[in-house]
C-alpha atoms as a PDB file:
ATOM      1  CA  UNK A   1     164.215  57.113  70.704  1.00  0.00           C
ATOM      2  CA  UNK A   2     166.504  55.645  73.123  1.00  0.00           C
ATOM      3  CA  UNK A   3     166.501  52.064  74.434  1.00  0.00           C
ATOM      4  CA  UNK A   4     166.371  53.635  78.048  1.00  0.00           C
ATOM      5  CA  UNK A   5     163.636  55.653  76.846  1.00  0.00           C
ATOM      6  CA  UNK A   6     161.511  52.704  75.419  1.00  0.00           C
ATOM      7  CA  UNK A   7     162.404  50.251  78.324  1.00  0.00           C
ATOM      8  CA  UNK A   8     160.952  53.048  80.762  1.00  0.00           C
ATOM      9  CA  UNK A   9     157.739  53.489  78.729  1.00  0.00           C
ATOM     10  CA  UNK A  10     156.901  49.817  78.419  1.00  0.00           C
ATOM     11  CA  UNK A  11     157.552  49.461  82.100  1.00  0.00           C
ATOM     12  CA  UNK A  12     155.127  51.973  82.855  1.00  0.00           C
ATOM     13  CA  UNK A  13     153.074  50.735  80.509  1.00  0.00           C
ATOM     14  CA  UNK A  14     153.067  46.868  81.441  1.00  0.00           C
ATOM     15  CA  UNK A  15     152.386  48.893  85.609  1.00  0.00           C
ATOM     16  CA  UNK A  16     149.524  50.457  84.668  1.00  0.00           C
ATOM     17  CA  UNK A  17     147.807  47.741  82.869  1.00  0.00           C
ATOM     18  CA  UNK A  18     148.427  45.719  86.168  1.00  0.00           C
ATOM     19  CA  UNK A  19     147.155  48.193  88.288  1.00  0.00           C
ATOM     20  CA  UNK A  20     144.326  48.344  85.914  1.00  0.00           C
ATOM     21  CA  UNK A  21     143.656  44.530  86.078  1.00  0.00           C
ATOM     22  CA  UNK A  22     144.089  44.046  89.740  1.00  0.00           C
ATOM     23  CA  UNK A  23     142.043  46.740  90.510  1.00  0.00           C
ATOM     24  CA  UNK A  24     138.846  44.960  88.700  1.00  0.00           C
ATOM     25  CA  UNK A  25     139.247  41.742  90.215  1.00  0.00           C
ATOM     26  CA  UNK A  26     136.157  40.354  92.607  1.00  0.00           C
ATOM     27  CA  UNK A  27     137.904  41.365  96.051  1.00  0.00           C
ATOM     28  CA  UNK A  28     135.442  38.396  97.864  1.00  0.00           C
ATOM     29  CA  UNK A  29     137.169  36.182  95.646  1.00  0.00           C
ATOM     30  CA  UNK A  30     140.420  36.729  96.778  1.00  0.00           C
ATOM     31  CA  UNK A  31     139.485  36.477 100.963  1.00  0.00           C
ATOM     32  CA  UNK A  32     138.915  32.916  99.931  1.00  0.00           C
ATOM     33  CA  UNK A  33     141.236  30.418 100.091  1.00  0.00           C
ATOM     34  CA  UNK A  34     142.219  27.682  97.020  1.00  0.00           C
ATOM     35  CA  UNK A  35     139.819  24.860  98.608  1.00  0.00           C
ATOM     36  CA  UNK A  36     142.384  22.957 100.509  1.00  0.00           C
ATOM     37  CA  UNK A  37     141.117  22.743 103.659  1.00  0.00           C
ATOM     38  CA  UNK A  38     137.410  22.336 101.807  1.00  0.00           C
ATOM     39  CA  UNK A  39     134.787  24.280 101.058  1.00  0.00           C
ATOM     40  CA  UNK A  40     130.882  25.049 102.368  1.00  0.00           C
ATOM     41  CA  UNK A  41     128.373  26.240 100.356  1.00  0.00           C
ATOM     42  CA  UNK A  42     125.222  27.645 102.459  1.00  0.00           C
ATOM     43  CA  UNK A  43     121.468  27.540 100.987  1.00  0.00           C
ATOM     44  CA  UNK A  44     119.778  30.691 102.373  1.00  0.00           C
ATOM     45  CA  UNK A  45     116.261  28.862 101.536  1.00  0.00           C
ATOM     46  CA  UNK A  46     114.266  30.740 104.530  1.00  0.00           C
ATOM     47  CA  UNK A  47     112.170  33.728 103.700  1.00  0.00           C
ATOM     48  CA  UNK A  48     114.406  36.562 104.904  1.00  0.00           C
ATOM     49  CA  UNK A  49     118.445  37.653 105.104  1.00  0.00           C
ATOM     50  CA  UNK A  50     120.833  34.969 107.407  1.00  0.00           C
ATOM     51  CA  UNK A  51     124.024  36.178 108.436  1.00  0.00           C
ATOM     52  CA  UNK A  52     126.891  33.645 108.385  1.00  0.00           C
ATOM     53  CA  UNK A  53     130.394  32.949 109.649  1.00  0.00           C
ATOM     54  CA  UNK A  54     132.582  30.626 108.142  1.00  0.00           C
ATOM     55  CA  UNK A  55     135.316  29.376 111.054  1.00  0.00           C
ATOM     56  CA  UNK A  56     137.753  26.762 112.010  1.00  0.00           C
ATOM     57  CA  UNK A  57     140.831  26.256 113.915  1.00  0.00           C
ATOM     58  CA  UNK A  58     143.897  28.314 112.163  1.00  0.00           C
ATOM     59  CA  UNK A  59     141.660  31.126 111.314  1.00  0.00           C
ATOM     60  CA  UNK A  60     142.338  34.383 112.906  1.00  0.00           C
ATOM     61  CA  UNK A  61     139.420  36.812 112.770  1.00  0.00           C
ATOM     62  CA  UNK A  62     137.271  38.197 114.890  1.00  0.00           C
ATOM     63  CA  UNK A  63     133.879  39.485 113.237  1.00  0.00           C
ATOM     64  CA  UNK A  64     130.343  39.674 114.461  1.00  0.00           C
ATOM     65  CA  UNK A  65     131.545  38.971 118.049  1.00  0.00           C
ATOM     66  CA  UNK A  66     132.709  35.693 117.347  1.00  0.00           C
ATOM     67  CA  UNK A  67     136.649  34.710 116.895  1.00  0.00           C
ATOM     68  CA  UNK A  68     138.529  32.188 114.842  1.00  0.00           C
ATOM     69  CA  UNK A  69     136.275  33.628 111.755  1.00  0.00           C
ATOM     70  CA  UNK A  70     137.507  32.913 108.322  1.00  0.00           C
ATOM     71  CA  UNK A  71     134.715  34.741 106.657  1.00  0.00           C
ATOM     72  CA  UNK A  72     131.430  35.971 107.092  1.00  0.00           C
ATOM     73  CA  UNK A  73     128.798  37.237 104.743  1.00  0.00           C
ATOM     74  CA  UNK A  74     124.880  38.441 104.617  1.00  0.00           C
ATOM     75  CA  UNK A  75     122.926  35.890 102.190  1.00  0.00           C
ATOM     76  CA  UNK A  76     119.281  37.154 101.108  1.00  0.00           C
ATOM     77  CA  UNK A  77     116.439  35.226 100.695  1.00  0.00           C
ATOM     78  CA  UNK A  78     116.726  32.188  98.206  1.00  0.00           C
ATOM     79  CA  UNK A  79     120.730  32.926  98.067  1.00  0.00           C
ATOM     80  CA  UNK A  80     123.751  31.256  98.241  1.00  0.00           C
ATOM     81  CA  UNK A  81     127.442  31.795  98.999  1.00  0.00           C
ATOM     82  CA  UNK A  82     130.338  29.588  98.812  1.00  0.00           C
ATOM     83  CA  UNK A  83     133.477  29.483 101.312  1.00  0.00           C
ATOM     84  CA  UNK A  84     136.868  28.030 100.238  1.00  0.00           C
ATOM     85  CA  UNK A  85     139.268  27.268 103.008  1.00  0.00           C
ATOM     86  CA  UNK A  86     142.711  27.039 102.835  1.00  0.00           C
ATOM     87  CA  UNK A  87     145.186  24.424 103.558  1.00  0.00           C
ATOM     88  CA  UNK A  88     146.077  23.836 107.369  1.00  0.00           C
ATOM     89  CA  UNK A  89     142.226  24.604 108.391  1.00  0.00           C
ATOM     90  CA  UNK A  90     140.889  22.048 110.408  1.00  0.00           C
ATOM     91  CA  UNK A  91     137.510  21.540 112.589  1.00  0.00           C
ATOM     92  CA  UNK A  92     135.224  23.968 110.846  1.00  0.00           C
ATOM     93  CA  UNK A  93     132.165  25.000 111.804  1.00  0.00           C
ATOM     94  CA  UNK A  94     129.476  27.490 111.037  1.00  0.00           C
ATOM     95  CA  UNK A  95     127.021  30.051 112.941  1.00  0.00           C
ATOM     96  CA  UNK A  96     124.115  31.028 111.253  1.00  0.00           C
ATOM     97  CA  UNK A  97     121.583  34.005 112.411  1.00  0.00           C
ATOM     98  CA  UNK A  98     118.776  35.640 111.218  1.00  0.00           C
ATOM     99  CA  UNK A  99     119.603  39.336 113.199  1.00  0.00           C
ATOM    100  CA  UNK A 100     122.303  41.183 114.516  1.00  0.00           C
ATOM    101  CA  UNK A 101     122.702  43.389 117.032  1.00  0.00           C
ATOM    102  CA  UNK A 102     123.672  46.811 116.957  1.00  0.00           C
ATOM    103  CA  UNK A 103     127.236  47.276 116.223  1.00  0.00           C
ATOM    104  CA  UNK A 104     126.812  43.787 113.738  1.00  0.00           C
ATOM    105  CA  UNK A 105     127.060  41.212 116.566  1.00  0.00           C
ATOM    106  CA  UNK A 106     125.572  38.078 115.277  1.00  0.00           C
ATOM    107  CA  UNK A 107     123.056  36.715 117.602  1.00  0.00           C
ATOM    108  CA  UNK A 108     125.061  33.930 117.556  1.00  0.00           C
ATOM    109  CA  UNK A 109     127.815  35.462 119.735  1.00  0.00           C
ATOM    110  CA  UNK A 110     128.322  35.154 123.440  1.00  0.00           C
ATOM    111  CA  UNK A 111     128.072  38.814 123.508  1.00  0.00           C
ATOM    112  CA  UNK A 112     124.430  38.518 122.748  1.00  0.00           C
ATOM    113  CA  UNK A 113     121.524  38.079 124.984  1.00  0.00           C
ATOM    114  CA  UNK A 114     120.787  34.300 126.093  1.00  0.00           C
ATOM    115  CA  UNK A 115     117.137  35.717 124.548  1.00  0.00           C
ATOM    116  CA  UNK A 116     118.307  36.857 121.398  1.00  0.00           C
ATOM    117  CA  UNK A 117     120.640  33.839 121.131  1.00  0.00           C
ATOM    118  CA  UNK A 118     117.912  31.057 121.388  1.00  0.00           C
ATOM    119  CA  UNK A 119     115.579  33.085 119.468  1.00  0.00           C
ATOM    120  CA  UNK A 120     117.624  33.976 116.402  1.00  0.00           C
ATOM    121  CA  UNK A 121     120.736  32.184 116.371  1.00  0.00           C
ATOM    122  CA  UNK A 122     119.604  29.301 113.819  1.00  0.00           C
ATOM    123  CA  UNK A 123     123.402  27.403 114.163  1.00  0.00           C
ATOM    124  CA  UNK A 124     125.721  27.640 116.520  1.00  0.00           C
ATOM    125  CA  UNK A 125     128.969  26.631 116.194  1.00  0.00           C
ATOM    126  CA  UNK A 126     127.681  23.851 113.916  1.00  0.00           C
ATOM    127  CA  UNK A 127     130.496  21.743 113.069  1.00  0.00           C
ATOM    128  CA  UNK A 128     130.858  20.629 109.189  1.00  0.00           C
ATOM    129  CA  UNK A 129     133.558  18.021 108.492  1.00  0.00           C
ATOM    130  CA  UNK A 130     135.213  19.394 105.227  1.00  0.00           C
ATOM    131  CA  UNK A 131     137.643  17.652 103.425  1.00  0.00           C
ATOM    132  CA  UNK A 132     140.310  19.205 100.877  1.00  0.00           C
ATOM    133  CA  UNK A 133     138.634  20.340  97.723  1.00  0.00           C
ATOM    134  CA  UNK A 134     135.169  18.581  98.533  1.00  0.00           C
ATOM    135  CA  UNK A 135     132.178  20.925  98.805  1.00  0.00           C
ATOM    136  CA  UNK A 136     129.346  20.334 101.498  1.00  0.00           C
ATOM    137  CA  UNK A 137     126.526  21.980 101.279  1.00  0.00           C
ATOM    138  CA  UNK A 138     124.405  23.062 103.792  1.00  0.00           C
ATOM    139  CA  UNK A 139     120.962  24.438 103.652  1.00  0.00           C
ATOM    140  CA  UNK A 140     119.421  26.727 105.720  1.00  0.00           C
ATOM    141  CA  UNK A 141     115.615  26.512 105.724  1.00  0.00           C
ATOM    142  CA  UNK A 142     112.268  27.224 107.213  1.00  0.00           C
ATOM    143  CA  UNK A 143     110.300  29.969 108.979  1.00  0.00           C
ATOM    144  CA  UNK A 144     110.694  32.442 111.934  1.00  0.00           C
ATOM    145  CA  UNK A 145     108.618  29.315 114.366  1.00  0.00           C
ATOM    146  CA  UNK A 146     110.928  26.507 113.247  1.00  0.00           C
ATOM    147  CA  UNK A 147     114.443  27.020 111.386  1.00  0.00           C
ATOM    148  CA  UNK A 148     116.858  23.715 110.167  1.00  0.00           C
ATOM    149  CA  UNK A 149     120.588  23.698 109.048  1.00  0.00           C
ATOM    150  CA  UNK A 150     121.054  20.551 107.208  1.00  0.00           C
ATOM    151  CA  UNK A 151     124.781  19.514 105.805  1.00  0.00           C
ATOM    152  CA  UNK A 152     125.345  16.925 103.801  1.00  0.00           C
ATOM    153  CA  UNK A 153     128.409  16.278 100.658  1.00  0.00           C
END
């Protein structure tokens, strides 16, 4: 064998098992950021499914109706989900709902009805101080009559 020949064959080997490895990474994992800009961890302790949006000023996306989302993510009953943010975020905040509206609006946006809003938008635009690497938590409890959002580090 040649040393071209072997050089090409361990360089498609060492590309495959690459492809191989990034391809079974968790992809949620990898939206997230290192921690930098802090983290928030959300309790889903309420008897059905919450939909959440993690935001803050220097994020760009626009999901559920809402802009300057970082993340968002359905939590089921008795779940939890964590959000790392990266460096440079600053004044973060979360919206929390418990329906959304055909098309996935949260009920949370200002797309939404003023009705559906106050009825099933359980935090909006609730402001969480984070701090780099620090994780608050913040639990989401209660029933359809009375919901809380509780954050604390």
């Amino acid at each position: 064998m040649t040393k071209k020949f072997l050089i090409t064959l361990f360089s498609i080997l060492f590309m495959l098992s690459t492809a191989y490895a990034d391809s079974t990474k968790d992809k949620t994992q990898n939206l997230q950021g290192p921690g930098a800009g802090g983290q928030i961890l959300i309790n889903n302790d309420t008897d059905r499914y919450i939909y959440v949006t993690w935001s803050g000023t220097g994020c760009a996306g626009i999901k559920q109706g809402l802009s300057l989302v970082c993340e968002n993510a359905k939590i089921e009953s008795g779940g939890s989900q964590l959000y790392k943010y990266n460096w440079g975020v600053t004044t973060t905040w979360i919206n929390v709902a418990d329906f959304l509206l055909e098309g996935g609006v949260s009920a949370c946006s200002p797309l939404a009805a003023k009705s559906v809003q106050e009825e099933h938008c359980l935090a909006d635009h609730h402001v969480v101080k984070t701090k780099a690497h620090k994780t608050n938590t913040c639990d989401v409890a209660g029933h359809p009559e009375y919901y809380s959002v509780e954050c604390y580090r």
